[in-house]
C-alpha atoms as a PDB file:
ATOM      1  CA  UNK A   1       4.721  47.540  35.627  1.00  0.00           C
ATOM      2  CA  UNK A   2       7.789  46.178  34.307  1.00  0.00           C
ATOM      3  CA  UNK A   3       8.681  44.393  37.471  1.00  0.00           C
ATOM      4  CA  UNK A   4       5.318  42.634  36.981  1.00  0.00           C
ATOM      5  CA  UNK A   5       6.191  41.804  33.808  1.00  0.00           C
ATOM      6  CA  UNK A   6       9.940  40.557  35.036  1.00  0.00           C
ATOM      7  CA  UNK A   7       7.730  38.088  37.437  1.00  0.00           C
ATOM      8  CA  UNK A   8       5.208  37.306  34.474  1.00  0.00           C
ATOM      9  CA  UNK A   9       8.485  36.085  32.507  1.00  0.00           C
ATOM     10  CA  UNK A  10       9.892  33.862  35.197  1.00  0.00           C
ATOM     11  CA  UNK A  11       7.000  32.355  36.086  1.00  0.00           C
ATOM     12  CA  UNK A  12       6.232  30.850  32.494  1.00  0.00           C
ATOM     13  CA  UNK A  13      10.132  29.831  32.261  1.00  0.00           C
ATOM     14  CA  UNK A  14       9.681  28.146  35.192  1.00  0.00           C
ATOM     15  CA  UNK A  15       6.361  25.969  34.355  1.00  0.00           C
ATOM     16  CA  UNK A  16       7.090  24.920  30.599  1.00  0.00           C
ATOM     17  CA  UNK A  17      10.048  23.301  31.365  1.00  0.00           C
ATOM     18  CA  UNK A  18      11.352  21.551  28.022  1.00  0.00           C
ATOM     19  CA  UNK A  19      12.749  18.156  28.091  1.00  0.00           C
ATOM     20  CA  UNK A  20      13.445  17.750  24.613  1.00  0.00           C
ATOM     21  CA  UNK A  21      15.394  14.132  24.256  1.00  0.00           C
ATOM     22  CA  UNK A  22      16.922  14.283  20.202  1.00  0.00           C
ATOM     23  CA  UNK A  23      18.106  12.023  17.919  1.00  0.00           C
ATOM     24  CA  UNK A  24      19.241  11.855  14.706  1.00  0.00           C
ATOM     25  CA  UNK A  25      18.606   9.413  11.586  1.00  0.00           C
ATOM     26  CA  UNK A  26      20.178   8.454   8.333  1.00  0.00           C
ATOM     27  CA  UNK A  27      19.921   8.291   5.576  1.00  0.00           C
ATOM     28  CA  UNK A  28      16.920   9.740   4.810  1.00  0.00           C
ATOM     29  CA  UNK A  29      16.246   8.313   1.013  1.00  0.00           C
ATOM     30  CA  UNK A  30      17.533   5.078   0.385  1.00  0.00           C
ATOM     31  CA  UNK A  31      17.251   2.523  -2.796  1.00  0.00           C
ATOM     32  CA  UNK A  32      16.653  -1.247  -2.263  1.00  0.00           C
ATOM     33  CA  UNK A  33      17.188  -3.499  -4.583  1.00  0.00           C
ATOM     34  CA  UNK A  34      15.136  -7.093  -4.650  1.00  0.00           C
ATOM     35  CA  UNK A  35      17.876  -9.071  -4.292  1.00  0.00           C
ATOM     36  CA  UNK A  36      21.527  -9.650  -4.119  1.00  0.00           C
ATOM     37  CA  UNK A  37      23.205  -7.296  -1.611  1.00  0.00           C
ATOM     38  CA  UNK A  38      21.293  -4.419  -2.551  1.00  0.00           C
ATOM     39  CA  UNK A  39      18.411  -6.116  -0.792  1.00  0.00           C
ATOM     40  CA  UNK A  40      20.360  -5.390   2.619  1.00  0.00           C
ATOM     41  CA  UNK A  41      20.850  -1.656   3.488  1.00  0.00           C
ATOM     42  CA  UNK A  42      22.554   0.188   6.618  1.00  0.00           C
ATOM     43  CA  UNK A  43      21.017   3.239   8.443  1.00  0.00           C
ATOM     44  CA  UNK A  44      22.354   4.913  11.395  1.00  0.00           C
ATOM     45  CA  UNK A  45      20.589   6.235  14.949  1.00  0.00           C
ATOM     46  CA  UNK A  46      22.566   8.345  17.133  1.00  0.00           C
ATOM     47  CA  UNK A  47      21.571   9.854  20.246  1.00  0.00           C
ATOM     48  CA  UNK A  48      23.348  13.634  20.067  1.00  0.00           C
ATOM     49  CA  UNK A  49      21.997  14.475  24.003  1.00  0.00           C
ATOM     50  CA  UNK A  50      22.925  13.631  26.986  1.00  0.00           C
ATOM     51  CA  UNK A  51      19.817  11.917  28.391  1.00  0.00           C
ATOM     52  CA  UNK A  52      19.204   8.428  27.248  1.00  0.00           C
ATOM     53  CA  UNK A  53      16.913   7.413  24.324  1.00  0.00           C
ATOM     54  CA  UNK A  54      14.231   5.001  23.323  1.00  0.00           C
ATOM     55  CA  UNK A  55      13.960   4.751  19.371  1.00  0.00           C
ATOM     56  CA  UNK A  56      11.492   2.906  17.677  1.00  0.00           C
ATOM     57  CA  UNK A  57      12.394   1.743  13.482  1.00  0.00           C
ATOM     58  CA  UNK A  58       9.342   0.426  11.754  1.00  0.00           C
ATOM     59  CA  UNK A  59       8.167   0.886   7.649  1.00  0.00           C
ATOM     60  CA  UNK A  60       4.981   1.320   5.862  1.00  0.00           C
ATOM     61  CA  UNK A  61       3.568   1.277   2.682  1.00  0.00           C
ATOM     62  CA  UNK A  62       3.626   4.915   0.766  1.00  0.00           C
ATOM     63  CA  UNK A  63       0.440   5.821  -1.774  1.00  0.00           C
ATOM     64  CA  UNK A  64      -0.146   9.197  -2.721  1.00  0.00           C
ATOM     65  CA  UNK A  65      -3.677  11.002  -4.074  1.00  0.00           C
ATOM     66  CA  UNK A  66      -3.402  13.308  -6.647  1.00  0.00           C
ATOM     67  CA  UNK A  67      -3.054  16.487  -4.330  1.00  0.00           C
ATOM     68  CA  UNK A  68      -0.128  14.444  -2.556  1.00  0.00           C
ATOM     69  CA  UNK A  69      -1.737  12.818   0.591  1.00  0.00           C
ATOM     70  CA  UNK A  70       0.153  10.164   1.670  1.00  0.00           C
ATOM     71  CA  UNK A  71      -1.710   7.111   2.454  1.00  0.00           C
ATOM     72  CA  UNK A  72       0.041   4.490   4.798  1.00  0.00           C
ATOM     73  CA  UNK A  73      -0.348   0.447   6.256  1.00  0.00           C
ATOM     74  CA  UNK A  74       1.711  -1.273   7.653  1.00  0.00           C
ATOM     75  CA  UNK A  75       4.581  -3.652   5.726  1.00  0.00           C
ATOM     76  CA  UNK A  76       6.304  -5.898   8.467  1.00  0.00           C
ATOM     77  CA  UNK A  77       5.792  -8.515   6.199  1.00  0.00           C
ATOM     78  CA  UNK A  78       8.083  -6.969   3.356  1.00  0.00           C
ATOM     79  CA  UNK A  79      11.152  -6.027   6.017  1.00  0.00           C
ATOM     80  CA  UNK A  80      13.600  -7.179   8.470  1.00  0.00           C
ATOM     81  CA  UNK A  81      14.450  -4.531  10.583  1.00  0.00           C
ATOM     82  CA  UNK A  82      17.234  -5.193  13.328  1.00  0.00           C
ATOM     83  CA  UNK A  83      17.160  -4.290  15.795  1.00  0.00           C
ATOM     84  CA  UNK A  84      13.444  -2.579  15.815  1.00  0.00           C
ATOM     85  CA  UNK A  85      13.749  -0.890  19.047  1.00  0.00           C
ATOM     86  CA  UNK A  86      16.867   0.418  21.028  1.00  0.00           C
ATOM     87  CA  UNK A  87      17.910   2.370  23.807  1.00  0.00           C
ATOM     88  CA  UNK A  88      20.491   4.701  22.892  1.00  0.00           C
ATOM     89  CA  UNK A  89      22.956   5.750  26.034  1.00  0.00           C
ATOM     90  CA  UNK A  90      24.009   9.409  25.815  1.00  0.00           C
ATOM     91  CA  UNK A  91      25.690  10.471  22.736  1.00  0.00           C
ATOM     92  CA  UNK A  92      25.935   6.694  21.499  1.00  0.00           C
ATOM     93  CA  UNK A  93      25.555   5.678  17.794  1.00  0.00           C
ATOM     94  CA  UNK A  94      24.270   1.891  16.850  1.00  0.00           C
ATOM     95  CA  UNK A  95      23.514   0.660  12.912  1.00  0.00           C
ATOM     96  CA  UNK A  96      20.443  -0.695  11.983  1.00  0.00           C
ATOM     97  CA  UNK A  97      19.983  -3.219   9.793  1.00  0.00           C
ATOM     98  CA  UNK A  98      16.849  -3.544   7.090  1.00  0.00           C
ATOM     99  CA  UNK A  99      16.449  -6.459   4.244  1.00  0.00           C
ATOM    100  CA  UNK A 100      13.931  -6.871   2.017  1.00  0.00           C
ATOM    101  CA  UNK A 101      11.787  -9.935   2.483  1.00  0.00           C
ATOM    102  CA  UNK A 102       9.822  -9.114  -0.529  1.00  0.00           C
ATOM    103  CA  UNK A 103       9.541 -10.813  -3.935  1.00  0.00           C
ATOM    104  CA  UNK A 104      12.842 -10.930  -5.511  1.00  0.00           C
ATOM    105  CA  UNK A 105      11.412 -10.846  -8.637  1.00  0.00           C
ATOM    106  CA  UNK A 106       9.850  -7.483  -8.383  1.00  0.00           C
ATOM    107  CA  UNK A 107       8.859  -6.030 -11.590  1.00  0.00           C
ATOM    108  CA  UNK A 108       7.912  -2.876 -10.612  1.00  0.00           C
ATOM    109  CA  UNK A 109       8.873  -0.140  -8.125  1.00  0.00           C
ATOM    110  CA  UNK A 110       7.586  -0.168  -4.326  1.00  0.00           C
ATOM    111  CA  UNK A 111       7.550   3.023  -2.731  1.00  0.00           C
ATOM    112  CA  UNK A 112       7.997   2.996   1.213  1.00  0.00           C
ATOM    113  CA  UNK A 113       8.256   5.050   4.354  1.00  0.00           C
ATOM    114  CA  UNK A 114      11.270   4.175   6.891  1.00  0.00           C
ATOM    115  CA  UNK A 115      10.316   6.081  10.395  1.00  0.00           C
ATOM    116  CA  UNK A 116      12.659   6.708  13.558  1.00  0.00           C
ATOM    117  CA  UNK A 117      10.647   7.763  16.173  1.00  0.00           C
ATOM    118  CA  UNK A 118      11.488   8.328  20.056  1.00  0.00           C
ATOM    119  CA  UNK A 119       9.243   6.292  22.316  1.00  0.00           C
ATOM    120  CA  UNK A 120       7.701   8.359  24.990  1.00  0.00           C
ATOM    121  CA  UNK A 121       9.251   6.039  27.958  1.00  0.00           C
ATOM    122  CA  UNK A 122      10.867   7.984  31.206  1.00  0.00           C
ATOM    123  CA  UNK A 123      14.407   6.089  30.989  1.00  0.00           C
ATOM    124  CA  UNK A 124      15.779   8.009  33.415  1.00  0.00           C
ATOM    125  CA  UNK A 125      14.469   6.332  36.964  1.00  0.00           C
ATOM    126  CA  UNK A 126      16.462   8.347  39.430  1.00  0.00           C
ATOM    127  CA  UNK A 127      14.400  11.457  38.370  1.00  0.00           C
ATOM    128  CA  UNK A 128      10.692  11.696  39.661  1.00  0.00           C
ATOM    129  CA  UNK A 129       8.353  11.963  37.147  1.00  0.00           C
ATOM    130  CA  UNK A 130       7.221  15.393  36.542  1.00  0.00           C
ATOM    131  CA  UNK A 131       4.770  17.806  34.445  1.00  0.00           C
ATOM    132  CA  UNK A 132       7.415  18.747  32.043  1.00  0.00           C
ATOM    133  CA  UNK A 133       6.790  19.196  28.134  1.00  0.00           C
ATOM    134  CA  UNK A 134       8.314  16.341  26.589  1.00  0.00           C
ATOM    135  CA  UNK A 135       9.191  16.615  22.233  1.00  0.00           C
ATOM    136  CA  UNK A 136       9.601  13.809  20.354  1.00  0.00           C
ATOM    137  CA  UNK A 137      11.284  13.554  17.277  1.00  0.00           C
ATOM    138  CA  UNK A 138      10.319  11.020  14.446  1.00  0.00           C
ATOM    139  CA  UNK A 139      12.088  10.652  11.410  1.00  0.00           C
ATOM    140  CA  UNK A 140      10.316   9.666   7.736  1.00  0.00           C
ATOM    141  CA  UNK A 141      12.392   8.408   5.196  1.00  0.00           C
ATOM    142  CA  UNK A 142      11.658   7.143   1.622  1.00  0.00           C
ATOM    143  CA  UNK A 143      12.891   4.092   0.915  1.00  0.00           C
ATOM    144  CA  UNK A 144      12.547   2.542  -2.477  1.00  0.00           C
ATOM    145  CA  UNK A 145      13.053  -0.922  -3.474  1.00  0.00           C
ATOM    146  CA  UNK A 146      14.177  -0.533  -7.556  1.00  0.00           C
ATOM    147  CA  UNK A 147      14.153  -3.349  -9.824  1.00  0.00           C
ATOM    148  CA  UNK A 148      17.687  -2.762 -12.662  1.00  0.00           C
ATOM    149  CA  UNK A 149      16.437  -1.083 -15.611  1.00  0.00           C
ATOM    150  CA  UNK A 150      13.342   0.512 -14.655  1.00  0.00           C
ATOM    151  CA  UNK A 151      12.544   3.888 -15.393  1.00  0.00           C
ATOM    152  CA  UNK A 152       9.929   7.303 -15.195  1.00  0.00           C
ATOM    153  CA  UNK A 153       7.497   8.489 -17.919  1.00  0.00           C
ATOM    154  CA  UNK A 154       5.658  11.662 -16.960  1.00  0.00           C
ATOM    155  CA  UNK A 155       3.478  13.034 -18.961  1.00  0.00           C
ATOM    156  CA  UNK A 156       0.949  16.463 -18.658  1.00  0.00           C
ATOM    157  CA  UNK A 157      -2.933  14.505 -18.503  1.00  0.00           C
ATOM    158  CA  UNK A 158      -4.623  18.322 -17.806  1.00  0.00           C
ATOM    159  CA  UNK A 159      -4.023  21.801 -17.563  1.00  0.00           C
ATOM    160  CA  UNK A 160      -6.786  24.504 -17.351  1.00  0.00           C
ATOM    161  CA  UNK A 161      -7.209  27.623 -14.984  1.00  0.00           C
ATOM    162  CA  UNK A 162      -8.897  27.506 -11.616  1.00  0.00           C
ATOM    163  CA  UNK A 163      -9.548  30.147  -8.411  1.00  0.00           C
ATOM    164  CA  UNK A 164      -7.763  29.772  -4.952  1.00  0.00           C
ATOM    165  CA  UNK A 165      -9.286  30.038  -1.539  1.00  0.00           C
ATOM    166  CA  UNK A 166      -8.736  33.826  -1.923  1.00  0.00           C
ATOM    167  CA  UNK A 167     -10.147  34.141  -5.419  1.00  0.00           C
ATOM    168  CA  UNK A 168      -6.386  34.284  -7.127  1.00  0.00           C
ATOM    169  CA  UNK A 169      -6.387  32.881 -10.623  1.00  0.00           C
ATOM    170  CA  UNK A 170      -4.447  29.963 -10.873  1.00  0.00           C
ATOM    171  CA  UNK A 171      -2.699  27.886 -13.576  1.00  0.00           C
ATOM    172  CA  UNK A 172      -3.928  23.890 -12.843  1.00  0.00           C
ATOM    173  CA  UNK A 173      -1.743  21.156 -13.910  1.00  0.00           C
ATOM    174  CA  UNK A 174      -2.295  17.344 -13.832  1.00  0.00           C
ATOM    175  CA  UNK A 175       1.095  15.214 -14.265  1.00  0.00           C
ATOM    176  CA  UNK A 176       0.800  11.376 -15.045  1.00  0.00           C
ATOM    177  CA  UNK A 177       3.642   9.000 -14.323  1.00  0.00           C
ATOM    178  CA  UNK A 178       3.020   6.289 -16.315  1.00  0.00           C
ATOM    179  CA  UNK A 179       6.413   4.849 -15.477  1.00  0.00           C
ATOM    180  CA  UNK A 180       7.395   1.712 -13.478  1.00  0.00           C
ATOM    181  CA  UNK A 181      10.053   3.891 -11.627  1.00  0.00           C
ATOM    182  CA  UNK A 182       9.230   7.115  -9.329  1.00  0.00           C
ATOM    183  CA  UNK A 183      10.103  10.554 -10.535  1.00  0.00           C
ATOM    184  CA  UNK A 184      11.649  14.010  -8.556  1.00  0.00           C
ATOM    185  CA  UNK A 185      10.711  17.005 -10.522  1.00  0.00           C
ATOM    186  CA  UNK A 186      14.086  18.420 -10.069  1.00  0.00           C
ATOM    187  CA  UNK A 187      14.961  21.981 -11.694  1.00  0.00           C
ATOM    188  CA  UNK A 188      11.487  21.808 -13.234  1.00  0.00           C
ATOM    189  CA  UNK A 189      10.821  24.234 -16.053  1.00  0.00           C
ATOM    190  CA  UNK A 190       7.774  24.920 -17.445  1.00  0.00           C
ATOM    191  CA  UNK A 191       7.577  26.642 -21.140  1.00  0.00           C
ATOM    192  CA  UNK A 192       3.275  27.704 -21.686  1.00  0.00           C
ATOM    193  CA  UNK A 193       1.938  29.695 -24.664  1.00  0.00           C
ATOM    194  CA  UNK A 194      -1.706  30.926 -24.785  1.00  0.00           C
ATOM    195  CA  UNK A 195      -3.924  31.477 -27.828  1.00  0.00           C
ATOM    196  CA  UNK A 196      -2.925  34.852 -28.240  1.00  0.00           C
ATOM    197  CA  UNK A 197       0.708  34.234 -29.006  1.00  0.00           C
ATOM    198  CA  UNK A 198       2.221  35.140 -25.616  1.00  0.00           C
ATOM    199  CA  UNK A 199       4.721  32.730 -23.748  1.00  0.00           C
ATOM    200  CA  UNK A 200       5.953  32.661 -20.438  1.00  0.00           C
ATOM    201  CA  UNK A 201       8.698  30.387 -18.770  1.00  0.00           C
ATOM    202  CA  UNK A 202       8.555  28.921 -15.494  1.00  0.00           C
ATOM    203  CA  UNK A 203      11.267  27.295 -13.433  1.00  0.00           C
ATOM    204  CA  UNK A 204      12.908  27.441  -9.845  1.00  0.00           C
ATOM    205  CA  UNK A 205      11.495  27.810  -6.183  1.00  0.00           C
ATOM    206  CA  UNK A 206      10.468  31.373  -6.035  1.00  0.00           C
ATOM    207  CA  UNK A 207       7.898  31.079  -9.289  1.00  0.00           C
ATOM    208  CA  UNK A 208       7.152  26.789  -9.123  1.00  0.00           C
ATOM    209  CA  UNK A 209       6.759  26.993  -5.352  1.00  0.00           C
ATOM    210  CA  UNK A 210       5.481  23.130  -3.843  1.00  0.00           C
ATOM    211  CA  UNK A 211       6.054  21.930  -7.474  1.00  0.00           C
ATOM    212  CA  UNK A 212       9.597  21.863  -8.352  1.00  0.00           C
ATOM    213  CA  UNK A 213      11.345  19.127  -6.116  1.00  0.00           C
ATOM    214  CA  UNK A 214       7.961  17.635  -5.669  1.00  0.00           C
ATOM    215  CA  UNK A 215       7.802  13.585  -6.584  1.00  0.00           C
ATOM    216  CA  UNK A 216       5.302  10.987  -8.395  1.00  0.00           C
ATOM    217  CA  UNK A 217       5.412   7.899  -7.633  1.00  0.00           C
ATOM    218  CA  UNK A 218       5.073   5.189 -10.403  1.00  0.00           C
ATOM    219  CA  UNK A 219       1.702   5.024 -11.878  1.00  0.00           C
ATOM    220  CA  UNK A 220       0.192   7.702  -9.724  1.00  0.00           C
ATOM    221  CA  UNK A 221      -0.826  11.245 -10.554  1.00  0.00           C
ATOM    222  CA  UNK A 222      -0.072  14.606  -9.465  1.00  0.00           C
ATOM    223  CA  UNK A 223      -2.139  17.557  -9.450  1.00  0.00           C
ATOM    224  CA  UNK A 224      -0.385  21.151  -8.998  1.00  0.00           C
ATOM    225  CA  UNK A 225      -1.458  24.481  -8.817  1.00  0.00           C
ATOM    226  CA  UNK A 226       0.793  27.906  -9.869  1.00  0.00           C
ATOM    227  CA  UNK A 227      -0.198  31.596  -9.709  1.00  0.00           C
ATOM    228  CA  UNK A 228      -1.261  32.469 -13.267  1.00  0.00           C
ATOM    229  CA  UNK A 229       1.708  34.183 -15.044  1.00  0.00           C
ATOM    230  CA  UNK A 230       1.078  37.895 -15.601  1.00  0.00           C
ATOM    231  CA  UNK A 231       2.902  37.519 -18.845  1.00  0.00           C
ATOM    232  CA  UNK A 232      -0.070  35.498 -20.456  1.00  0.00           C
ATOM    233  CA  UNK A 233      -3.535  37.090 -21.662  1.00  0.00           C
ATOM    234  CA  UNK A 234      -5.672  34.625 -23.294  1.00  0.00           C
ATOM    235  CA  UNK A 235      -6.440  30.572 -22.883  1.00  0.00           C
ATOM    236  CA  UNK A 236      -3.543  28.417 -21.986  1.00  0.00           C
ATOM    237  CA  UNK A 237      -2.646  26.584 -25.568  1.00  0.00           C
ATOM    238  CA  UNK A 238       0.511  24.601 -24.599  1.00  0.00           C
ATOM    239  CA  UNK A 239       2.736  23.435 -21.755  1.00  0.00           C
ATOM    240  CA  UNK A 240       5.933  21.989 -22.180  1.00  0.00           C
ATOM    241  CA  UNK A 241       8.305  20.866 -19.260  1.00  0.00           C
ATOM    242  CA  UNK A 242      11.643  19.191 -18.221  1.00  0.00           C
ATOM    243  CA  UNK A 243      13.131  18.163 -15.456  1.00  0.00           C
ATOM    244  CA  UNK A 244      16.349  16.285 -14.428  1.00  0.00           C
ATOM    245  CA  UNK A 245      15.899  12.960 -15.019  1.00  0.00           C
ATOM    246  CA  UNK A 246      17.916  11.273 -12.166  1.00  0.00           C
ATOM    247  CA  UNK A 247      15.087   9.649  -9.473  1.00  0.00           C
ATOM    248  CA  UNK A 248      17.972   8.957  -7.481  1.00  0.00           C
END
């Protein structure tokens, strides 16, 4: 039986054979300004394998719903990307340059997705092609483009209790930013009090799980929801909150 086994093993080591061809991208958030030099920004693609790669740079538009779906189109018009698409040799490194082409009288904060991505093209022509498992990587940045003086207003719209898939009471939230500037929740804390006189604070990964960290873009919503704290017994009353204010 364990022989069996032994030929079992080989056999599937053998057939998923993994060509994984890497490479890596940076920065990952980035600020633009509208104009001047901070409309031109730098971002580096190097190929860390030893296979040749094709790499494809391209940006979208970034809107988010309320539950944080991202919803994306295409904004050619906005950049300059050069060059677009490359073919990194083996363990080679190449800049890339990106300028806004946008108004450069932007009032207001434009939120935007830079992706990398490896194009699925066999580069290497001295190997037949074969039925291996091929993983691309792809890369998605936020890039902003940030008017001077601009800046984040959030603000709590809702907060009631709700059920889970599972049943599990839950604590809803609803933040607005009403802002002309993004916002990162960073080092949230959340101070609620019910009607009964009980308070509970909130704050770092292990109890504000998918919240703290999480961003809002300007003018868009955010809806969140936390495991009711044990520590409260009747209806939530108040929630106050803070967060670091740097967006960048």
């Amino acid at each position: 039986m364990r022989k069996l086994f032994f030929v079992f093993v080989l056999m599937l080591s053998v057939v998923v054979v993994q060509e994984a061809h890497a490479f890596r991208f940076s920065p990952f958030r980035v600020k633009f300004e509208p104009s001047g030099a901070g409309a031109n920004q730098l971002f580096t693609v190097e190929n860390n394998t030893s296979a040749p790669a094709s790499v494809q740079i391209r940006i979208v538009t970034r809107e988010m719903d309320v539950d944080g779906g991202e919803k994306n189109t295409d904004a050619e018009k906005d950049f300059a990307i050069y060059p677009a698409q490359m073919v990194l040799k083996p363990h080679a490194k190449r800049s890339v340059r990106v300028q806004w082409m946008g108004d450069p009288g932007l009032k207001e904060e434009k939120a935007y997705r830079i992706i990398a991505e490896q194009l699925p093209v066999n580069l290497d022509k001295e190997k037949p092609k074969t039925s291996a498992v091929k993983f691309l990587v792809t890369y998605r940045g936020a890039l902003f483009v940030t008017p001077p003086g601009l800046a984040h207003n959030v603000t709590l719209d809702f907060s009631g209790t709700t059920q889970d898939a599972t049943g599990r009471k839950m604590l809803e939230i609803v933040l607005h930013n009403r802002g002309t500037q993004h916002a990162l929740l960073r080092n949230l804390k959340l101070d609620i009090k019910d009607d009964k006189g009980n308070s509970v604070s909130l704050a770092g990964e292990n109890q504000l799980k998918g919240v703290t960290g999480e961003g809002i873009l300007a003018k868009h919503r955010r809806r969140f929801l936390i495991p009711r704290p044990e520590g409260l017994a009747g209806k939530v009353k108040q929630i106050d909150f803070t967060f670091d204010k740097q967006a960048f």
